[in-house]
C-alpha atoms as a PDB file:
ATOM      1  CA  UNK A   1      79.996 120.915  21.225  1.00  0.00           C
ATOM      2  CA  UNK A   2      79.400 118.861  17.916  1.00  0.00           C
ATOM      3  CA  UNK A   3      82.038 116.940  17.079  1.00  0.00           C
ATOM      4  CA  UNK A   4      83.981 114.623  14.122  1.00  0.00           C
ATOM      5  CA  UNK A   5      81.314 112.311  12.778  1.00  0.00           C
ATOM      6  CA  UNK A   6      78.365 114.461  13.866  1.00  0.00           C
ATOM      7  CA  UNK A   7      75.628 115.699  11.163  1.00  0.00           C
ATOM      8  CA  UNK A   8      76.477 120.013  10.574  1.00  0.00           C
ATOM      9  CA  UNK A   9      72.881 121.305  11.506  1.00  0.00           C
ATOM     10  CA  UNK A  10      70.556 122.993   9.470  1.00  0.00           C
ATOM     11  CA  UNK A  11      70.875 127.125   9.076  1.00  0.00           C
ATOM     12  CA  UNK A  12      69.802 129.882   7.046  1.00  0.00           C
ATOM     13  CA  UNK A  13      71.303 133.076   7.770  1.00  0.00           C
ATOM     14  CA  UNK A  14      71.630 136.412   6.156  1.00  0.00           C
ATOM     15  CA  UNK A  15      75.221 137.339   4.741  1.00  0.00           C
ATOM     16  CA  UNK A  16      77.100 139.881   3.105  1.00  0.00           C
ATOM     17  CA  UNK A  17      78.062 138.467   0.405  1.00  0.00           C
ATOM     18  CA  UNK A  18      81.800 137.675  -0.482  1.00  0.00           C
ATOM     19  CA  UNK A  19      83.624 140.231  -3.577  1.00  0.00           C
ATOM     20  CA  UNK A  20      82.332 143.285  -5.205  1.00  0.00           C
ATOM     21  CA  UNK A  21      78.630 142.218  -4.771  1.00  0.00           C
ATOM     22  CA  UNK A  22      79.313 142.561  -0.872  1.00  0.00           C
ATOM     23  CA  UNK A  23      79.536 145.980  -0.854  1.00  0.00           C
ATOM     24  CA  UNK A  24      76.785 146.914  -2.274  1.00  0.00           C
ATOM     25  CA  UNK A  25      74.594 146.751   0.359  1.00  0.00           C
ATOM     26  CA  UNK A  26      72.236 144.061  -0.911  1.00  0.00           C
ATOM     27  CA  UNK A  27      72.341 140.325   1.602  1.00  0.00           C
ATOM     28  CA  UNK A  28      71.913 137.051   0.771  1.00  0.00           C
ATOM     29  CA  UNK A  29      70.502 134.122   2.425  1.00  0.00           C
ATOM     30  CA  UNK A  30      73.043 131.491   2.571  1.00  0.00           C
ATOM     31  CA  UNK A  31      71.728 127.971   4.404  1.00  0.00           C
ATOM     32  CA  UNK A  32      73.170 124.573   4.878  1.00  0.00           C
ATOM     33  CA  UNK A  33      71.178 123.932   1.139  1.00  0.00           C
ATOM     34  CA  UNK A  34      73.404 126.419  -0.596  1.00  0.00           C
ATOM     35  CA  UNK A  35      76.489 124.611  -1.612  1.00  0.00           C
ATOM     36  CA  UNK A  36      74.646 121.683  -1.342  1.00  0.00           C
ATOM     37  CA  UNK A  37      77.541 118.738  -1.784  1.00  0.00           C
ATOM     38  CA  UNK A  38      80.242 120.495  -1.695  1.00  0.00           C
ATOM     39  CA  UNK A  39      82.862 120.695   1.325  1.00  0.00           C
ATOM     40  CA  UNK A  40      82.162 123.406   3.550  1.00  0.00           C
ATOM     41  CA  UNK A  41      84.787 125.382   5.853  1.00  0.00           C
ATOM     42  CA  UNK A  42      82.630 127.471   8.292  1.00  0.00           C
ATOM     43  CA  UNK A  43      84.443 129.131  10.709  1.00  0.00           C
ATOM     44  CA  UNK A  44      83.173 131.272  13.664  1.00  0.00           C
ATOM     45  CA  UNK A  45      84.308 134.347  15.190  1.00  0.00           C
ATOM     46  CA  UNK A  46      83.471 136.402  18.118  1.00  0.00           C
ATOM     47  CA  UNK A  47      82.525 139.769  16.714  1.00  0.00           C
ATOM     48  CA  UNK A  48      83.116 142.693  14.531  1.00  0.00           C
ATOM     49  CA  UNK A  49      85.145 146.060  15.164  1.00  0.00           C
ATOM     50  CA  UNK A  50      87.407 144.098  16.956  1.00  0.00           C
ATOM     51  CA  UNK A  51      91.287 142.978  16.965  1.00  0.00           C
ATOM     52  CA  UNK A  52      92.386 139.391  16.130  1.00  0.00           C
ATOM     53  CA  UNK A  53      89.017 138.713  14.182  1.00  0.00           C
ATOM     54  CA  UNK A  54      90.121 140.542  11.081  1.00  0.00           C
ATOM     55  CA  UNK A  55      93.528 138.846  10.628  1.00  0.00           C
ATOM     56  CA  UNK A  56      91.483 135.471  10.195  1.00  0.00           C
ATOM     57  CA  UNK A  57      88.898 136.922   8.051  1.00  0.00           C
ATOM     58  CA  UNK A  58      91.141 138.009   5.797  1.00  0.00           C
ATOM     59  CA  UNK A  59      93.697 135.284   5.914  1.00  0.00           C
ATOM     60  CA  UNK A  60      90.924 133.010   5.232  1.00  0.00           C
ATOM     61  CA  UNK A  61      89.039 135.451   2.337  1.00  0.00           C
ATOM     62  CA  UNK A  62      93.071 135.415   0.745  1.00  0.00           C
ATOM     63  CA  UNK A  63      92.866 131.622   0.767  1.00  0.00           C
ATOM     64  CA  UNK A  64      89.498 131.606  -0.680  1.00  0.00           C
ATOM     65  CA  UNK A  65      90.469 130.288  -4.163  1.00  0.00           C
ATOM     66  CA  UNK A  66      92.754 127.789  -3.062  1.00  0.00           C
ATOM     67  CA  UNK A  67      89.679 126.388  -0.871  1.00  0.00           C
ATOM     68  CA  UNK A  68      87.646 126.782  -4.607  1.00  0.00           C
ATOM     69  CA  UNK A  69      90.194 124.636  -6.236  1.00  0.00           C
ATOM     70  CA  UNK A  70      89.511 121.548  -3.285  1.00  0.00           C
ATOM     71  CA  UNK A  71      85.518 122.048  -4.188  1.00  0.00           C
ATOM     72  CA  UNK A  72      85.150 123.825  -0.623  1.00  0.00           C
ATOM     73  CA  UNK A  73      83.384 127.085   0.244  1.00  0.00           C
ATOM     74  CA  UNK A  74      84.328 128.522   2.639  1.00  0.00           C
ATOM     75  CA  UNK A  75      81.730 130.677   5.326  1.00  0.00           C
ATOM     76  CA  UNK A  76      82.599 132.805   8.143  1.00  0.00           C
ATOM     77  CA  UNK A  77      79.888 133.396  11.053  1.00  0.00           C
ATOM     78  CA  UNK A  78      79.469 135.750  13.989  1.00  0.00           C
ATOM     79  CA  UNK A  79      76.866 136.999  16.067  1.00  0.00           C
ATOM     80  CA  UNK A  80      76.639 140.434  14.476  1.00  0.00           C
ATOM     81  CA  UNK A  81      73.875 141.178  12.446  1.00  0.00           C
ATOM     82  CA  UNK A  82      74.084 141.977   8.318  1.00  0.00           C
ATOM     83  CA  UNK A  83      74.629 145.834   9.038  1.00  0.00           C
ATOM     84  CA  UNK A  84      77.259 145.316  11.163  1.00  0.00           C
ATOM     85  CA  UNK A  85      79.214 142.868   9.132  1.00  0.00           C
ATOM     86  CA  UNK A  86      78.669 145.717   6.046  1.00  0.00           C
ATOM     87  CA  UNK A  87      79.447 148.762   8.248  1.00  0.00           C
ATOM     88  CA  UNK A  88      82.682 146.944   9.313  1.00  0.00           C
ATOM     89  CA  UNK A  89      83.640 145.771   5.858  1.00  0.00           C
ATOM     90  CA  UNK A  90      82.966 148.918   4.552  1.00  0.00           C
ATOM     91  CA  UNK A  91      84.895 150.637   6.932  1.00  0.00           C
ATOM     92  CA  UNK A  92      88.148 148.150   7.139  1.00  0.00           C
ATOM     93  CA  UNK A  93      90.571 148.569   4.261  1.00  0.00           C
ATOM     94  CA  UNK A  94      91.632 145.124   4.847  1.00  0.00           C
ATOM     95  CA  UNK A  95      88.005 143.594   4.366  1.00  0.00           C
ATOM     96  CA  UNK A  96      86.724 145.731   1.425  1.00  0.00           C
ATOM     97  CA  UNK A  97      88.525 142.797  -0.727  1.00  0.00           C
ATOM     98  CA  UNK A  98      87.016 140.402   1.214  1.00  0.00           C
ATOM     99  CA  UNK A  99      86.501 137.085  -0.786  1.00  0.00           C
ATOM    100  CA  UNK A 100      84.078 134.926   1.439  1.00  0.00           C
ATOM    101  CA  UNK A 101      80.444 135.748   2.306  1.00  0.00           C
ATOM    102  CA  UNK A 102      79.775 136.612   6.304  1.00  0.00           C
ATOM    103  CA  UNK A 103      76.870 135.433   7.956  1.00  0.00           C
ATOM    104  CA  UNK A 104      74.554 137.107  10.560  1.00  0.00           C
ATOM    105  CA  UNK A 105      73.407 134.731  13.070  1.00  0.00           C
ATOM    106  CA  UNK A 106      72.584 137.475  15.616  1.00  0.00           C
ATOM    107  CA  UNK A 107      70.386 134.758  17.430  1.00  0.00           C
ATOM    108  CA  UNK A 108      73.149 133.246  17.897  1.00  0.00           C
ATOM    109  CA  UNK A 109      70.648 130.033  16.765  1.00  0.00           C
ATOM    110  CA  UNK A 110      74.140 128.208  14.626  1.00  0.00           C
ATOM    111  CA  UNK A 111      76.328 129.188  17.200  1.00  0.00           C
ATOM    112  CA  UNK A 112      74.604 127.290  19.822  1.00  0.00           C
ATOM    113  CA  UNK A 113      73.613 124.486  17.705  1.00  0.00           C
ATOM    114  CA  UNK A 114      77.014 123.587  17.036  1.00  0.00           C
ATOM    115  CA  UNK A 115      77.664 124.411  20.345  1.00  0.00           C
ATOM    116  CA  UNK A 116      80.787 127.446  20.145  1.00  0.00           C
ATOM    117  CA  UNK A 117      78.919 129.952  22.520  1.00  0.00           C
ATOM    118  CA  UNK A 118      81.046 131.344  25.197  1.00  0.00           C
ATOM    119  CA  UNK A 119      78.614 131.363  28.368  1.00  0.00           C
ATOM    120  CA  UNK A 120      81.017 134.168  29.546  1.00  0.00           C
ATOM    121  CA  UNK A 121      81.314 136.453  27.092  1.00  0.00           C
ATOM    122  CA  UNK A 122      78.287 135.804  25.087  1.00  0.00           C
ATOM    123  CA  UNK A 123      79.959 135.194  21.846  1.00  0.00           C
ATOM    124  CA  UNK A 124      81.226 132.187  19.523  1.00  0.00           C
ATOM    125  CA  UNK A 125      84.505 131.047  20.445  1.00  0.00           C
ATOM    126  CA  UNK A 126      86.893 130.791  17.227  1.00  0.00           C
ATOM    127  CA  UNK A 127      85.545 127.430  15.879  1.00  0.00           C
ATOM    128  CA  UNK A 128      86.470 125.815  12.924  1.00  0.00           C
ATOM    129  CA  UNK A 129      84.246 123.257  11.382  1.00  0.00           C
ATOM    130  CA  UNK A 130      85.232 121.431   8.212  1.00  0.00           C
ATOM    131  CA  UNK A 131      82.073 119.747   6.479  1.00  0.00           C
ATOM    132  CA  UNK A 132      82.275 116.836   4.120  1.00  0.00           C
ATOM    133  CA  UNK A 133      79.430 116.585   1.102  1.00  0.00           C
ATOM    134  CA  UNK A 134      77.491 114.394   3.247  1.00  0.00           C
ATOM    135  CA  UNK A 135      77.336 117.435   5.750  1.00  0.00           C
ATOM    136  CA  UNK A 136      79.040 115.418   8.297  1.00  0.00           C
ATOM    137  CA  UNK A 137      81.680 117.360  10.523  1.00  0.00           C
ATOM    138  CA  UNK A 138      85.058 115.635   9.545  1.00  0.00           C
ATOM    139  CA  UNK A 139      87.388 118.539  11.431  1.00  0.00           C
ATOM    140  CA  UNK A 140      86.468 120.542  14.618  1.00  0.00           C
ATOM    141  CA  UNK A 141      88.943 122.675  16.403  1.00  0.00           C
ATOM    142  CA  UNK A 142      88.426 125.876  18.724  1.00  0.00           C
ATOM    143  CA  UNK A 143      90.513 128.585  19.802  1.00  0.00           C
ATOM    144  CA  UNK A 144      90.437 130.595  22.968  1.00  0.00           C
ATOM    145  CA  UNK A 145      89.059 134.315  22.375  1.00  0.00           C
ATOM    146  CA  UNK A 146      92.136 135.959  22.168  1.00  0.00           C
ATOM    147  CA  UNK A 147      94.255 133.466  20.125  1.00  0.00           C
ATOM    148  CA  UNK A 148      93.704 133.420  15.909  1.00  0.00           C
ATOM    149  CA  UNK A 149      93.575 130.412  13.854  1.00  0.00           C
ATOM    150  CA  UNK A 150      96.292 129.389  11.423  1.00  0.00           C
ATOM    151  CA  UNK A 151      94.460 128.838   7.994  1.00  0.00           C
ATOM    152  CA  UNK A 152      96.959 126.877   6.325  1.00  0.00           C
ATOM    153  CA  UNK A 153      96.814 124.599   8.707  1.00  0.00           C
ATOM    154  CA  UNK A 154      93.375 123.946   7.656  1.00  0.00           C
ATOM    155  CA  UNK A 155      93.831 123.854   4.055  1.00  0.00           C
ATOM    156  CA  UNK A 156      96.537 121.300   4.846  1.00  0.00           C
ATOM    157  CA  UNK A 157      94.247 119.257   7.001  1.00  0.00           C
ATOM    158  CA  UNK A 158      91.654 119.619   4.199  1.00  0.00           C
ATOM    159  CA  UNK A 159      94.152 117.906   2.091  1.00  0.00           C
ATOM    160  CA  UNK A 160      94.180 115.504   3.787  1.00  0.00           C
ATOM    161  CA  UNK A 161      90.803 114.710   4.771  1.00  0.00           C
ATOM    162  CA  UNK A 162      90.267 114.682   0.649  1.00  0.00           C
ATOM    163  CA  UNK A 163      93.063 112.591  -0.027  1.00  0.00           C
ATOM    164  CA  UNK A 164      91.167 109.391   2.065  1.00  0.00           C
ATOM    165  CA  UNK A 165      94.644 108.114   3.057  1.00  0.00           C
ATOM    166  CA  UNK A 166      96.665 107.683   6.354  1.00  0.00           C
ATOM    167  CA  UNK A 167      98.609 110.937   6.421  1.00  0.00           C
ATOM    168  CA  UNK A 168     101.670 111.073   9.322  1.00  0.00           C
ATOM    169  CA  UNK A 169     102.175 114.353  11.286  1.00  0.00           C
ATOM    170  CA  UNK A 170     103.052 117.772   9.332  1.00  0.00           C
ATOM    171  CA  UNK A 171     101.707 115.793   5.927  1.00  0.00           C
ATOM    172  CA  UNK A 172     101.827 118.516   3.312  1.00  0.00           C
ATOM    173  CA  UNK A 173      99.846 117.854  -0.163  1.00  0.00           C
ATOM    174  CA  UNK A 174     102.092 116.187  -3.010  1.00  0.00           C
ATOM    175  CA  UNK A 175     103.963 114.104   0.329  1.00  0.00           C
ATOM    176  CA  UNK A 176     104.126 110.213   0.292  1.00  0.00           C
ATOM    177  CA  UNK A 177     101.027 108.619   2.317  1.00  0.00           C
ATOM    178  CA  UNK A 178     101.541 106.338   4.933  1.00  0.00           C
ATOM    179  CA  UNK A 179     101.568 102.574   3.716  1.00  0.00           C
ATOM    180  CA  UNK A 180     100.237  99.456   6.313  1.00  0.00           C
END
């Protein structure tokens, strides 16, 4: 699995798009050249139509503009293909207002590059990713299937991977830094 300090690969992937424009039914290409120096947040999930994945997705797509406001976009990724992702979006009330684009890699080409693929079960694990503008991976974490992520938590460690100071344990944004 890639890890802090390692270069994000390469990808372009088809997406529904984030907002109104997503549910239209017209995809995107989204690739690594996108957002090009900006911070990234790409997060992975296993797959659509299921249980825990849509709590993320949306906790993350409700956080979207306070990941704007750091100069970070944020992408979520699963193995499902473009129809899928739209089918499910348009078919969830809690993703129609889905903020954040979702990319297809249906062969599964990101997820094994970055190295999230459950052997098992055939499907990304719930990785996390942050992404400075240099494209180098400055936060990695990964859940087990069945557990969701905590998206503050990576806002707040966005905070203070931005803020280029020592921050102690629980640091929240506006806190004192630590001083040598």
């Amino acid at each position: 699995m890639l890890t802090i300090g390692d270069k994000f690969p390469a990808f372009d992937l088809t997406s529904v798009a984030g907002g109104a424009a997503g549910l239209t039914g017209e995809f995107v290409q989204i690739s690594d050249k996108t957002d090009e120096g900006k911070w990234k947040l790409v997060f992975f999930w296993p797959k659509d139509f299921t249980f825990v994945c849509p709590t993320e997705i949306v906790a993350f797509g409700k956080m979207a503009g306070e990941f704007k406001d750091r100069d970070t976009v944020v992408y979520g990724v699963s193995i499902d293909s473009e129809f899928v992702h739209l089918n499910w979006r348009l078919h969830h009330e809690d993703l129609k207002h889905l903020q954040i684009p979702m990319l297809a890699d249906i062969k599964r080409e990101l997820s094994d590059a970055c190295g999230v693929l459950s052997g098992d079960a055939g499907v990304a694990y719930r990785a996390t990713f942050l992404v400075d503008p240099d494209n180098i991976i400055r936060h990695v974490s990964v859940n087990d299937l069945s557990v969701g992520r905590n998206p503050q938590e990576i806002l707040r460690i966005l905070d203070a991977l931005q803020s280029d100071e020592l921050c102690p344990c629980n640091w929240k944004q506006g806190e004192a830094f630590l001083k040598v």
